[in-house]
Protein backbone atom coordinates (compact mmCIF):
# COMPACT_ATOMS: atom_id res chain seq x y z
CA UNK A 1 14.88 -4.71 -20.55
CA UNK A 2 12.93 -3.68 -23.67
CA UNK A 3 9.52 -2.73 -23.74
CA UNK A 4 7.34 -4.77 -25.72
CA UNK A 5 4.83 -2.09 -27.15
CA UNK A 6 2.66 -4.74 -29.42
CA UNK A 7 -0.91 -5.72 -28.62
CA UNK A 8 -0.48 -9.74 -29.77
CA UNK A 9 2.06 -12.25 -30.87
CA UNK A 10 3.18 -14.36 -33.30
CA UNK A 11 1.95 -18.27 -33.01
CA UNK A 12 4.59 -20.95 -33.95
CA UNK A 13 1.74 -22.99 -35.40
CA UNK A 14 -2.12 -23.65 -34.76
CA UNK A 15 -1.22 -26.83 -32.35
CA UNK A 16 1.26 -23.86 -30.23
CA UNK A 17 -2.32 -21.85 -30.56
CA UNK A 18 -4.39 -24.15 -29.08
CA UNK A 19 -2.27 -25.05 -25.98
CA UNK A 20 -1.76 -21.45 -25.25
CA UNK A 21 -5.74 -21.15 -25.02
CA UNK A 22 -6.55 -24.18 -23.10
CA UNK A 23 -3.51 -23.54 -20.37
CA UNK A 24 -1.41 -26.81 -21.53
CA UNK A 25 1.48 -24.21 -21.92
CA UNK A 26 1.67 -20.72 -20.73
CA UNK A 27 2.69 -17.57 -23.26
CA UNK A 28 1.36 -14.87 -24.84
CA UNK A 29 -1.52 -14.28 -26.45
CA UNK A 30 -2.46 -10.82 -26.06
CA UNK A 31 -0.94 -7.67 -23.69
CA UNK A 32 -4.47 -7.20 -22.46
CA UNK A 33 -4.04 -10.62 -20.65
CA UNK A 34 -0.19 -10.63 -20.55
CA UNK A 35 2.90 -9.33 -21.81
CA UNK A 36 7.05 -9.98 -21.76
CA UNK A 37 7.71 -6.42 -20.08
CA UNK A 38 5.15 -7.19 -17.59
CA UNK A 39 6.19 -10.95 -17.45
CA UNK A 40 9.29 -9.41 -15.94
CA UNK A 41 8.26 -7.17 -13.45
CA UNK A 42 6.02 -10.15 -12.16
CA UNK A 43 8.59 -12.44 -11.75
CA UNK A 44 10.75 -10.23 -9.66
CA UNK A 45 7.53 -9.05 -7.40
CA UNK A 46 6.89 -12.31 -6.68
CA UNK A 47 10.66 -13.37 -5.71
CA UNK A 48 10.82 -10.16 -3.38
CA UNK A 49 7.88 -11.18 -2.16
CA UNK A 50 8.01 -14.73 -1.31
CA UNK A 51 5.83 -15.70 -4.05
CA UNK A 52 5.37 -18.35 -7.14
CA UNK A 53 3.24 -15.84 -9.48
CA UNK A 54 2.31 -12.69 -9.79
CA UNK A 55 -0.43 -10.20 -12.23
CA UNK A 56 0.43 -7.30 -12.68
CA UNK A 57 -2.51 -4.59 -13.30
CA UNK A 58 -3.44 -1.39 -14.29
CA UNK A 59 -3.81 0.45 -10.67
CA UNK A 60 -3.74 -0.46 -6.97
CA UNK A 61 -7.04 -0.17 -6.99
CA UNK A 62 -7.39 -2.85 -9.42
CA UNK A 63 -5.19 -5.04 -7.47
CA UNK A 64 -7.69 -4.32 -4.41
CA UNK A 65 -10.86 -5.25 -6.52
CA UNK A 66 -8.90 -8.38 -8.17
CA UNK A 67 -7.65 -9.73 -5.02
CA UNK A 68 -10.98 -10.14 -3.50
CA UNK A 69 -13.36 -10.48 -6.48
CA UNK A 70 -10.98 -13.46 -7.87
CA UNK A 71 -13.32 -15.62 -5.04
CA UNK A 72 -15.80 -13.46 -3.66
CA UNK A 73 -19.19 -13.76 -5.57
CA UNK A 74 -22.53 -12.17 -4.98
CA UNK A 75 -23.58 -13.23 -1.56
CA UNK A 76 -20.27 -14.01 -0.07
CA UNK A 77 -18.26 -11.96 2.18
CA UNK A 78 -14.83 -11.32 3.40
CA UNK A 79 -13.63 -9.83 6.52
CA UNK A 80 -11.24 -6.74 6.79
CA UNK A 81 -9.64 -4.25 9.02
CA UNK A 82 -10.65 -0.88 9.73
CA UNK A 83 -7.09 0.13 8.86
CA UNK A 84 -6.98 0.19 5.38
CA UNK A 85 -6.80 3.17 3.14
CA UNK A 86 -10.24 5.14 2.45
CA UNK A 87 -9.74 4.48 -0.90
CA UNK A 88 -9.97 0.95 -0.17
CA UNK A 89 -12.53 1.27 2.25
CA UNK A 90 -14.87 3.18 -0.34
CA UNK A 91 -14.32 0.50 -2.32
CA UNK A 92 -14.91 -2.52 -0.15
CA UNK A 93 -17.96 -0.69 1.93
CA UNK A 94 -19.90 0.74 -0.97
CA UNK A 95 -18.68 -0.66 -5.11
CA UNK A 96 -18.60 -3.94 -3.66
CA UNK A 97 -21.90 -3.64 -1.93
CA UNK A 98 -23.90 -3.30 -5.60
CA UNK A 99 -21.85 -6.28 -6.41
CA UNK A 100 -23.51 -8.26 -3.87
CA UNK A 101 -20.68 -8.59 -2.10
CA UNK A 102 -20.30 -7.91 1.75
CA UNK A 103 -17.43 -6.47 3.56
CA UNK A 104 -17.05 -6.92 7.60
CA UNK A 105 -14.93 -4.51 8.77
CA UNK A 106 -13.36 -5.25 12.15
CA UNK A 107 -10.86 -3.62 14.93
CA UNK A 108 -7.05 -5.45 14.38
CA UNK A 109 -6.20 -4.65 17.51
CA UNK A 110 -8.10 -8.10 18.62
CA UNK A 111 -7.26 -10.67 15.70
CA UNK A 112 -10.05 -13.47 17.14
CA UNK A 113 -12.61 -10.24 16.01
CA UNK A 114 -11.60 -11.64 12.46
CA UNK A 115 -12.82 -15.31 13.67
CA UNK A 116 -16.14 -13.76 15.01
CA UNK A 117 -17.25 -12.46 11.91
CA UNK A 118 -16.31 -15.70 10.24
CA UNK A 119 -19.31 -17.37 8.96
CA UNK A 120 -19.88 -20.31 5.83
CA UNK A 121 -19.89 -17.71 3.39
CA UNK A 122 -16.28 -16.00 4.67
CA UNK A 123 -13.93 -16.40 1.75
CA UNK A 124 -10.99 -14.25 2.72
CA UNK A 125 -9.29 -11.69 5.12
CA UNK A 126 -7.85 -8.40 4.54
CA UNK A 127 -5.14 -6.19 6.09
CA UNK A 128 -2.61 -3.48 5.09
CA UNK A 129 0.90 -4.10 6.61
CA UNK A 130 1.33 -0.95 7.60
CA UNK A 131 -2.27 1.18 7.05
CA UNK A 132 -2.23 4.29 6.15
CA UNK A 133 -3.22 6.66 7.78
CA UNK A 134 -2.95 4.84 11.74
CA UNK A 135 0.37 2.87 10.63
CA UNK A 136 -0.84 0.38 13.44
CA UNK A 137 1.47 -2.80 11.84
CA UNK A 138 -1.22 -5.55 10.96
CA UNK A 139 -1.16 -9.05 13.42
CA UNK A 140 -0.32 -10.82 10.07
CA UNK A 141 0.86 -14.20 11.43
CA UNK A 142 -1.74 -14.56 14.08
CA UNK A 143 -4.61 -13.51 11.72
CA UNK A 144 -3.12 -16.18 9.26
CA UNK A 145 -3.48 -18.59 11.62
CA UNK A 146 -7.04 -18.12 12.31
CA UNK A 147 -7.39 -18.11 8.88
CA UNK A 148 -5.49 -21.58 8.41
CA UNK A 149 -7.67 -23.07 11.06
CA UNK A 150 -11.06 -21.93 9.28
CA UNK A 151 -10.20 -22.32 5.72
CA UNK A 152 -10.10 -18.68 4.98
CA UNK A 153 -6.90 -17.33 2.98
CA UNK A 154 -5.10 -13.79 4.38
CA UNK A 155 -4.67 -10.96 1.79
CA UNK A 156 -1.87 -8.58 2.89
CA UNK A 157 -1.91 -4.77 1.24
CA UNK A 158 1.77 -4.47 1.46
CA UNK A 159 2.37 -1.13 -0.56
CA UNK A 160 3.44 0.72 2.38
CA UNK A 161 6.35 -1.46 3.39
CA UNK A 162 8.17 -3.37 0.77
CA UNK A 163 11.15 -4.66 1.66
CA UNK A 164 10.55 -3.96 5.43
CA UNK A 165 8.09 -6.83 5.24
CA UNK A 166 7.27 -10.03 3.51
CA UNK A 167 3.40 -10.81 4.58
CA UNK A 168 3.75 -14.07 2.82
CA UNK A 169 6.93 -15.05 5.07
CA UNK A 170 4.29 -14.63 8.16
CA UNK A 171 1.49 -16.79 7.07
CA UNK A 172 -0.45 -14.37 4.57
CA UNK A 173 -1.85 -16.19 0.94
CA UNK A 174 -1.41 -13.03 -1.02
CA UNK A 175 0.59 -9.96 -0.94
CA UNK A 176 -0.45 -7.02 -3.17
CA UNK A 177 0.94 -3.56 -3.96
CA UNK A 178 -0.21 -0.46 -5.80
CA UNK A 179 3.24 -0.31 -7.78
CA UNK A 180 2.49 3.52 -8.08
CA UNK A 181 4.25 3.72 -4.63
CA UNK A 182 7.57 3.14 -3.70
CA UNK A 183 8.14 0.19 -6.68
CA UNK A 184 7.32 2.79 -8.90
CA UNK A 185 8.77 5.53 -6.56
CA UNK A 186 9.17 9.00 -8.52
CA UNK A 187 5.48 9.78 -8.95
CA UNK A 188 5.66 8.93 -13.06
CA UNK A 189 3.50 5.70 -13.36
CA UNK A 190 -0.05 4.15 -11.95
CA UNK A 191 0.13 0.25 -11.58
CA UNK A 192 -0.76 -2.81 -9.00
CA UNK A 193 0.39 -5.93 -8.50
CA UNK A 194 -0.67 -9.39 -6.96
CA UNK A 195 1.42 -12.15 -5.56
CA UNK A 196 0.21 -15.76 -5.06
CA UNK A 197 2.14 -17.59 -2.07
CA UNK A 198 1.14 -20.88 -3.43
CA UNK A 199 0.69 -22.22 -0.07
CA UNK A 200 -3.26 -22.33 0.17
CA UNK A 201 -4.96 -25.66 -0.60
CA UNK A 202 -7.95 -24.43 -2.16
CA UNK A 203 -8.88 -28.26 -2.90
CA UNK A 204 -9.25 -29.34 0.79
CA UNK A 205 -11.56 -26.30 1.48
CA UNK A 206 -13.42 -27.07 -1.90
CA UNK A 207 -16.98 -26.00 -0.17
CA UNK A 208 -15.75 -22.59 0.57
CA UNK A 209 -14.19 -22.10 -2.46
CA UNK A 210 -16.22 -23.22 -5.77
CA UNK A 211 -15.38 -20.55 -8.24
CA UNK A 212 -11.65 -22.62 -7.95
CA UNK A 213 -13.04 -26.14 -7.81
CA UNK A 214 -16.05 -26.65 -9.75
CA UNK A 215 -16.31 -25.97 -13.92
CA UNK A 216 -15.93 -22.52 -14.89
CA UNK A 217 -18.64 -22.45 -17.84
CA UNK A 218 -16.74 -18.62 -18.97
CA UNK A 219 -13.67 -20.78 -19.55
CA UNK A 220 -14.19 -24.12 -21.18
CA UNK A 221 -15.28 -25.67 -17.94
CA UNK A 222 -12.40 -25.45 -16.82
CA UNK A 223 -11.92 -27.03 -12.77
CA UNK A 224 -8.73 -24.22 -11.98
CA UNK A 225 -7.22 -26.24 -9.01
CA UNK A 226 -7.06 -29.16 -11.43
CA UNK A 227 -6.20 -27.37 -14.80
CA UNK A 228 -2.77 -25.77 -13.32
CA UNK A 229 -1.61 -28.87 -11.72
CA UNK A 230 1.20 -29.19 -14.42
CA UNK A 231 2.39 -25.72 -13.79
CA UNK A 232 2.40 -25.72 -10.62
CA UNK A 233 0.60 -24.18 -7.48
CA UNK A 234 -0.86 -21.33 -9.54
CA UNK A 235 -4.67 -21.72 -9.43
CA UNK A 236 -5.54 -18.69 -7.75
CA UNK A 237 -3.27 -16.42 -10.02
CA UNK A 238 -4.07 -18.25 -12.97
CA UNK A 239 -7.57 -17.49 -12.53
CA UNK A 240 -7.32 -13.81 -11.83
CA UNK A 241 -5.07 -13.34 -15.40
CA UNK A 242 -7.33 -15.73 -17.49
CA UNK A 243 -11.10 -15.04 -16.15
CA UNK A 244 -10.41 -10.83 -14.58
CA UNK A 245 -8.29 -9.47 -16.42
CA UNK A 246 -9.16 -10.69 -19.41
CA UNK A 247 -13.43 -10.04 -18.74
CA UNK A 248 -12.21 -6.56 -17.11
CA UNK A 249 -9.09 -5.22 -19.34
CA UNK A 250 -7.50 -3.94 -16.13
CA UNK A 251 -4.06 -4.38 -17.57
CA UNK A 252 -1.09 -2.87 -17.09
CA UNK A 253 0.74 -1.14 -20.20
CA UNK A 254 4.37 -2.25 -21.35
CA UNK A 255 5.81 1.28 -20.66
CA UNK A 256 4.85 1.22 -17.00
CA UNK A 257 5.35 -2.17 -16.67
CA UNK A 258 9.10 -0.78 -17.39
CA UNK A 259 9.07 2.00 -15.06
CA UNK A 260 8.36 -0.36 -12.29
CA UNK A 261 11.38 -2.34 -13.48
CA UNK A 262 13.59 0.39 -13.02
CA UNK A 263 11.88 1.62 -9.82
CA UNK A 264 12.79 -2.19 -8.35
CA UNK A 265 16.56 -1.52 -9.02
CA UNK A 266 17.05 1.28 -6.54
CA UNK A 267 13.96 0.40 -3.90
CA UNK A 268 16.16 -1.27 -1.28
CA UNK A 269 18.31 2.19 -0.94
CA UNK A 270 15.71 4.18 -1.02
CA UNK A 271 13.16 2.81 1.39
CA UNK A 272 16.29 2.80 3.53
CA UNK A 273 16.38 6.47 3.35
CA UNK A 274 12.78 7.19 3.36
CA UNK A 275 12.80 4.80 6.84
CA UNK A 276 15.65 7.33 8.26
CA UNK A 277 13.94 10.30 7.32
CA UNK A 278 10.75 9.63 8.57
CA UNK A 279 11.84 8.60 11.83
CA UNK A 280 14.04 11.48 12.53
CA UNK A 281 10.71 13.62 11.51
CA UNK A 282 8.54 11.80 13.84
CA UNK A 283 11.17 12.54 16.95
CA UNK A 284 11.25 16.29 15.48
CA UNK A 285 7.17 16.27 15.48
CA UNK A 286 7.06 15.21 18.73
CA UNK A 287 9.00 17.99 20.50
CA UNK A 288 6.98 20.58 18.92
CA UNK A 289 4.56 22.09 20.85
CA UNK A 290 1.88 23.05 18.10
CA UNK A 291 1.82 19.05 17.59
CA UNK A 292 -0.79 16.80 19.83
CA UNK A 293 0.19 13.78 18.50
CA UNK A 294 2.52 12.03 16.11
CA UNK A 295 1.53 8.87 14.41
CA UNK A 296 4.46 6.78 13.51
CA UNK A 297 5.53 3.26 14.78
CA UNK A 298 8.53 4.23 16.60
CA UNK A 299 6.22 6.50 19.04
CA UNK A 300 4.16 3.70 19.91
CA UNK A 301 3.71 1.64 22.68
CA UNK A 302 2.46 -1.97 24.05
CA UNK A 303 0.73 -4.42 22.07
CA UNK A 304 1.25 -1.72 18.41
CA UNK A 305 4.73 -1.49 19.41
CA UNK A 306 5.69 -5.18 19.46
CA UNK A 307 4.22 -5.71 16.46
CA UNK A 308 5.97 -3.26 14.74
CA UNK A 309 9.37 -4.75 15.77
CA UNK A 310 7.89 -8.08 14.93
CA UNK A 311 7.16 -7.39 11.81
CA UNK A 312 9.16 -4.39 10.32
CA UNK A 313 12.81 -5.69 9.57
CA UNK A 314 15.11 -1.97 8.80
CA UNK A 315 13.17 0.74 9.70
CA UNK A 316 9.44 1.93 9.75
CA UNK A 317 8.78 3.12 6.08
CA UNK A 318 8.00 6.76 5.07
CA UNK A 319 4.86 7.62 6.49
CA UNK A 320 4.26 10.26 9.45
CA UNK A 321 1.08 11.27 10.86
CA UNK A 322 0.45 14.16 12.90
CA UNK A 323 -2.24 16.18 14.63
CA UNK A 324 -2.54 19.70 15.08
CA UNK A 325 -4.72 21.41 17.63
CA UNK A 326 -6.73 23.64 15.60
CA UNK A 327 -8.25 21.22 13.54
CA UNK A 328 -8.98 21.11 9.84
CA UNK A 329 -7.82 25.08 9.62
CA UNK A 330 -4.94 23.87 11.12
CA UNK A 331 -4.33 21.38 8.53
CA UNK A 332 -4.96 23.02 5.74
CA UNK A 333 -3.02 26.09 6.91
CA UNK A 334 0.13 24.44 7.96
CA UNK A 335 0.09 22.59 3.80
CA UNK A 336 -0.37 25.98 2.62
CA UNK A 337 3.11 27.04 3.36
CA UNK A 338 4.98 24.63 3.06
CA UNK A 339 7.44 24.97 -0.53
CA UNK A 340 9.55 21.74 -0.50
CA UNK A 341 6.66 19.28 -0.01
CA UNK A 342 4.56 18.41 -2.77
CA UNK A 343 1.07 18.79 -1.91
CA UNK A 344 -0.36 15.17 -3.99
CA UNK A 345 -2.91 12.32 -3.14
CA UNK A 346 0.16 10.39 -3.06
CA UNK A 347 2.49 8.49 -0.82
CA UNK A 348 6.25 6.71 -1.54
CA UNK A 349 7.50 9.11 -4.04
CA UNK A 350 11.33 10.33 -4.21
CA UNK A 351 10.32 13.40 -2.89
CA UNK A 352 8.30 14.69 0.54
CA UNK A 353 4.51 14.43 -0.17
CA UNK A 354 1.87 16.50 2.33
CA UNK A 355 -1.76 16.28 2.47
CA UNK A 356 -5.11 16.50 4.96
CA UNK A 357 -6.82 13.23 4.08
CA UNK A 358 -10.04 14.27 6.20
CA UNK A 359 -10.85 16.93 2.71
CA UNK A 360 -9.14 14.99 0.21
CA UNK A 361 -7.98 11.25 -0.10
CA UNK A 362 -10.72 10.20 3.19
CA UNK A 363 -13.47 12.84 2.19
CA UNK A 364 -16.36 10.72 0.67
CA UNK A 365 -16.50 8.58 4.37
CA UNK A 366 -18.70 9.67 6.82
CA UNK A 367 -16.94 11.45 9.84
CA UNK A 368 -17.94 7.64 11.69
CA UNK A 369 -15.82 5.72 9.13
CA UNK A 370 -13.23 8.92 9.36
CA UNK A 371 -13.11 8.53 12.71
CA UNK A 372 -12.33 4.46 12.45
CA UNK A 373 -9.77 4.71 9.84
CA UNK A 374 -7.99 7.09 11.96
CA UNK A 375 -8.38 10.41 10.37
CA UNK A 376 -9.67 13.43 12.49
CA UNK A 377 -9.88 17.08 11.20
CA UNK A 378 -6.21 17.96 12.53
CA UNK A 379 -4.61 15.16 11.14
CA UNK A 380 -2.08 15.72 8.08
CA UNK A 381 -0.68 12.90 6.30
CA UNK A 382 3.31 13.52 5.36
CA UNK A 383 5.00 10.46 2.87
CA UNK A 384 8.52 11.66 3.51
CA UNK A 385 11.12 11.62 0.99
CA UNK A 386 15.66 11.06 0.37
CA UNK A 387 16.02 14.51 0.25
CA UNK A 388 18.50 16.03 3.09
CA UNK A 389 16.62 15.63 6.55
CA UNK A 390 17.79 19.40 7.25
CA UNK A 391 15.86 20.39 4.13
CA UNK A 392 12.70 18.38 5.32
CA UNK A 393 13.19 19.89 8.52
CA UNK A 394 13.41 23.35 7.57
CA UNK A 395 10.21 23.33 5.63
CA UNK A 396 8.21 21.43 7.82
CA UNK A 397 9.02 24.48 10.38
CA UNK A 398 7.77 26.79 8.04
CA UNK A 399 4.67 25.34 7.57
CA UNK A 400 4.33 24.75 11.56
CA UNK A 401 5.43 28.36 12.17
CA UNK A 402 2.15 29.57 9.46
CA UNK A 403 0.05 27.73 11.77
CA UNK A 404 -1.76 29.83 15.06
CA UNK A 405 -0.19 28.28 18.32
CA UNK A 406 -2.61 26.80 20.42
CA UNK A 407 -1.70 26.59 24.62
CA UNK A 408 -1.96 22.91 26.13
CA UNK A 409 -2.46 22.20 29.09
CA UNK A 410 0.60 19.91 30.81
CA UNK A 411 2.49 20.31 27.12
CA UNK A 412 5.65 19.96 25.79
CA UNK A 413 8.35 22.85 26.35
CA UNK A 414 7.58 25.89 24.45
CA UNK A 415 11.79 25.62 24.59
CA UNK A 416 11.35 22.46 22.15
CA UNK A 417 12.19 24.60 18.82
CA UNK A 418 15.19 25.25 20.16
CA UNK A 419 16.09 21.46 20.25
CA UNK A 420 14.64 21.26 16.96
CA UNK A 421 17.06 19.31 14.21
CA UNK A 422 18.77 22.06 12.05
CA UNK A 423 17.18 23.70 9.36
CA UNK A 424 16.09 27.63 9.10
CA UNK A 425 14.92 27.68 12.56
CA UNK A 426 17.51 25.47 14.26
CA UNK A 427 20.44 26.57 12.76
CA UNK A 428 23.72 24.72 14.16
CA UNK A 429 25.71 28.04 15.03
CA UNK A 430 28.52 26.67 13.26
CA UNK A 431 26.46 25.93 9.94
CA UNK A 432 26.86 22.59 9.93
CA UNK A 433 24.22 19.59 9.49
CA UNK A 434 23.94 16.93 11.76
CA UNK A 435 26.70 14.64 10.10
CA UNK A 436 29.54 18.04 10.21
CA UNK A 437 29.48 18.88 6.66
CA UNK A 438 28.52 22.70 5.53
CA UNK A 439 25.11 22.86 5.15
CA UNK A 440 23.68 24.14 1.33
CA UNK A 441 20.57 26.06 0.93
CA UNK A 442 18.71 23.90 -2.04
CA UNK A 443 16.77 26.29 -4.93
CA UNK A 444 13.65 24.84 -4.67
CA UNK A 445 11.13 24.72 -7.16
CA UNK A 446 7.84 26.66 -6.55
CA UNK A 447 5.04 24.37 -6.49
CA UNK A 448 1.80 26.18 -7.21
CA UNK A 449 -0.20 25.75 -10.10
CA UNK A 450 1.09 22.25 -10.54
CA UNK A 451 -1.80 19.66 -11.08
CA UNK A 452 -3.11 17.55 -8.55
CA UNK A 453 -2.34 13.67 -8.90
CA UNK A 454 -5.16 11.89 -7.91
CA UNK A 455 -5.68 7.82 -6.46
């Protein structure tokens, strides 16, 4: 796949010009709007997806703002869960407010709570799949349906479980990812993506939606649902490249565009792993006594539980949560020591990633929206990697073993580190990993003084 590293492109004459600019033909014009690399990329998002289109953009972020700001205009609203990433909720709670914009978060636990906040000037819902950091799985399909009944498209957050999930294949309008994650999935490239279902008729729920079905004076007058007929169910997408992206510049480059090409080729195996891993750390994590709870959907229960197997197809993804007793001291003591893990704002990389969202990645929310997104002072965020689960094990002891043991009352056996998987501290007397063969002690790489990656 080369990567086309040019800013515009050659016209085949002035007539090829002209239908370029008034959508009679799609191509390119210029890489701020689109691009062949990124042409690429798009087309296979949107077939793992489920999709007809897809625009691909500079960050996750962007993919948040464009998602929702494609038809959400001063004095409109949109209704989202309280499970979303603080990131997101920063952005939807406070950026979108001085757009005029208004965002009404909502418990998923009880999808009708997204039909009570429904009013005339709803124009979309919002989940993650699997939000980070509670990893309670979103009630996609009946939230779509409440949705389909009122007129108001579902917008699925899916970076935390491609492959494990299709939103679209459950009733959602749009899936989006922040390709930086597991597309991407070595840490070496910011990007976001957006994929159109094609299944919403935007025409038969014209009143709600007028920025699709009345003239857009920034583009010719253009009516979008009626402009994109001949190319087929596309208006939504169409609008976010042409109107967005172009008035915004949030554009991916070429070279990551690429990156995320290559990522796609070797997702499926790796998710795979990253699902293994993390669930054999969430079993460890929940036999150790310094532990008070371990987030992860394999350890829930009820309601959360059935909608996990619902709609999680392979395994659970990479994410763990856990909570230690001692609080943010705890936390911050137990990242300290750890050497394998990586300690980034970061999540779906190749390798294990550590952090203590309630001082980094959740710290501009009040301890209120903290508290609603799931975070508390003890709770450390692990993205867990392919490398061996012994080796993940082994450090994740040493970081538990740095932290001050606090008694609980009615706990698990102090005996539990015993059981623990092998690693340093539960060494199989024989040497041997959990699959027979000799066990290797990796040279890892010392990881102070590296920079910080920041979302």
């Amino acid at each position: 796949m080369p990567i086309y590293q040019t800013t515009s492109y050659q016209f085949n004459s002035t007539e090829h010009a002209s239908n370029l600019f008034s959508l009679k033909e799609l191509g390119n014009i210029y890489t701020r709007i689109m691009n062949p690399t990124q042409a690429v990329l798009e087309e296979r998002v949107a077939a793992l997806e489920g999709g007809v289109a897809a625009l691909a953009v500079s960050s996750g972020q962007a993919a948040s703002l464009f998602a929702v700001q494609n038809i959400c205009h001063a004095g409109d609203n949109f209704v989202c869960s309280t499970d979303i990433y603080g990131g997101t909720w920063n952005l939807f709670a406070n950026t979108f407010e001085t757009l005029g914009i208004e965002c009404r978060f909502v418990d998923p636990a009880d999808p009708e709570n997204f039909a009570r906040a429904t009013d005339d000037k709803t124009r979309c819902y919002y989940g993650e799949t699997l939000p980070n950091p509670k990893l309670r799985v979103f009630p996609i399909a009946e939230v779509a349906k409440i949705g389909d009944d009122l007129g108001v498209p579902l917008i699925m957050d899916n970076t935390a479980a491609p492959i494990l999930c299709r939103p679209i294949d459950h009733g959602a309008t749009i899936s989006m990812h922040s390709t930086t994650k597991f597309i991407g999935g070595h840490g070496t490239s910011i990007g976001g993506i957006i994929v159109d279902s094609g299944r919403f008729d935007w025409e038969k729920h014209a009143d709600r939606f007028p920025m699709l079905n009345t003239p857009d004076p920034s583009y010719h007058g253009a009516v979008w649902t009626e402009a994109v007929k001949p190319l087929g169910p596309i208006a939504y997408i169409i609008k976010a490249r042409v109107t967005l992206l172009r008035d915004l510049g949030a554009a991916m480059s070429p070279f990551n565009a690429f990156m995320f090409i290559q990522g796609l080729e070797t997702m499926a195996l790796r998710v795979r792993q990253h699902s293994e891993n993390a669930s054999a750390v969430a079993d460890y994590l929940s036999k150790h006594p310094k532990v008070t709870n371990v987030i992860h959907p394999s350890m829930q229960s009820g309601e959360d539980k059935r909608r996990a197997e619902k709609y999680m197809n392979g395994g659970y993804g990479a994410l763990v949560g856990f909570e230690l007793a001692g609080g943010a001291e705890a936390g911050q003591k137990f990242i300290d020591n750890l050497e394998m893990f990586y300690h980034v704002a970061n999540i779906g990389d190749a390798r294990s990633l550590a952090i203590h969202p309630a001082t980094t990645t959740h710290s501009q929310l009040t301890p209120e929206e903290q508290e609603q997104t799931g975070v508390t002072e003890g709770y450390v965020r692990l993205s867990i990697g392919i490398e061996h689960i012994d080796d993940i094990i082994d450090d994740l002891d040493r970081g538990l073993e740095a932290v001050d043991s606090v008694p609980q009352s009615g706990s698990r056996s102090k005996s539990s580190k015993a059981a623990a998987p092998s690693g340093s501290n539960g060494q199989k007397a024989n040497d041997e990993d959990r699959n027979g063969m000799p066990t290797v002690t990796p040279t890892t790489l010392p990881v102070q003084g590296l920079p910080q990656k920041w979302v």
